[in-house]
Protein backbone atom coordinates (compact mmCIF):
# COMPACT_ATOMS: atom_id res chain seq x y z
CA UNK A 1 79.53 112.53 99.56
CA UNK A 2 78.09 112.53 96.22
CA UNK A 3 75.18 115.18 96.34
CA UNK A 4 73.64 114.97 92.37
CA UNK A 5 74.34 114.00 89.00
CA UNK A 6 73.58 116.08 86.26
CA UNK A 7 74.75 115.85 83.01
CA UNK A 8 77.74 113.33 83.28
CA UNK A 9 79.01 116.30 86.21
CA UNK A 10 78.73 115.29 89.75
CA UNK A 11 78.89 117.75 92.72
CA UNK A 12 80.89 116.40 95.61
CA UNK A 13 81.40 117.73 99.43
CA UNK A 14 82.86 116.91 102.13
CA UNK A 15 82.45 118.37 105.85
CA UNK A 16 85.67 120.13 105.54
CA UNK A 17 85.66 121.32 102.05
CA UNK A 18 83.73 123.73 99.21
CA UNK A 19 81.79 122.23 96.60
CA UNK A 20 83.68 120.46 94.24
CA UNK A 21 82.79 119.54 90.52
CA UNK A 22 84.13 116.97 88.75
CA UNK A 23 84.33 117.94 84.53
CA UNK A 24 86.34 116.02 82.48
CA UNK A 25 88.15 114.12 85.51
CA UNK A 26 89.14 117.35 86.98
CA UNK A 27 87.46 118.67 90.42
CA UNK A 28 86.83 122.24 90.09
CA UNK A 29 85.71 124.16 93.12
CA UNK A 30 82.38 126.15 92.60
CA UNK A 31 83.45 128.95 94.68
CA UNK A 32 86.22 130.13 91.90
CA UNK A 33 83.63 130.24 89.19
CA UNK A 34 81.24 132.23 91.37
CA UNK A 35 84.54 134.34 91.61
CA UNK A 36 84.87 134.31 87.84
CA UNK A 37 81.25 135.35 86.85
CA UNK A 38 81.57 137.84 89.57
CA UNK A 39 84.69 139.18 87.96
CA UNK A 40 83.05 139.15 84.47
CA UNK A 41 80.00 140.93 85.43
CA UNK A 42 82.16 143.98 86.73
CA UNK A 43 84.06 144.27 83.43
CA UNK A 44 80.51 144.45 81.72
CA UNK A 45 79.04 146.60 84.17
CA UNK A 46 82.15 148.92 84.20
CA UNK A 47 81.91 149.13 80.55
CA UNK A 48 78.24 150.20 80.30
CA UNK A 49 79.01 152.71 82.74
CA UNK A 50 81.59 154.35 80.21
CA UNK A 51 79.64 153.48 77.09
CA UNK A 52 81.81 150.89 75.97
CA UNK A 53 79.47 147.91 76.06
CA UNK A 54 78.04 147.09 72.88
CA UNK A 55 74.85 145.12 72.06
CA UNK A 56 74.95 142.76 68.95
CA UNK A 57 70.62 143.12 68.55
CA UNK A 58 70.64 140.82 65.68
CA UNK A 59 72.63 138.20 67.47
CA UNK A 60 70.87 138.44 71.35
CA UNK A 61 67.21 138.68 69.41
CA UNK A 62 68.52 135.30 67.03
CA UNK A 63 69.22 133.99 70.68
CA UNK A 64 65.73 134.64 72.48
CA UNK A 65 63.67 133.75 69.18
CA UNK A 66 65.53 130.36 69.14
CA UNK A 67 64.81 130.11 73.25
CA UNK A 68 61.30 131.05 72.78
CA UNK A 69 60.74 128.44 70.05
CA UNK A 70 62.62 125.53 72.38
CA UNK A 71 65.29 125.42 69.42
């Protein structure tokens, strides 16, 4: 069952199976990329902690200036 479109990326599901979506021809299944980010956010996390984790200022405020102006 097709459930959106968004972006040229539909999500499929089926009664037996996780999201799916399909990139580039190729079904990838949401649950893994929750997995991923989940993954990613401990390395960061674990890296503040030890005072590791650097902050590039000039790039993140370049980032939220160009957010704020809809750029």
């Amino acid at each position: 069952m097709l459930n959106s479109v968004n972006g040229g990326s539909a999500i499929y599901q089926s009664n037996n199976t996780a999201l799916m979506e399909k990139k580039g021809g190729v079904l990838e299944n949401s649950a893994s990329k929750d997995v991923s980010k989940t993954n990613r956010a401990d390395e960061i996390k674990r890296a503040i902690q030890s005072g590791e984790y650097k902050i590039d200022l000039d790039k993140t405020s370049e980032k939220m200036a160009l957010n704020l102006l809809g750029v």
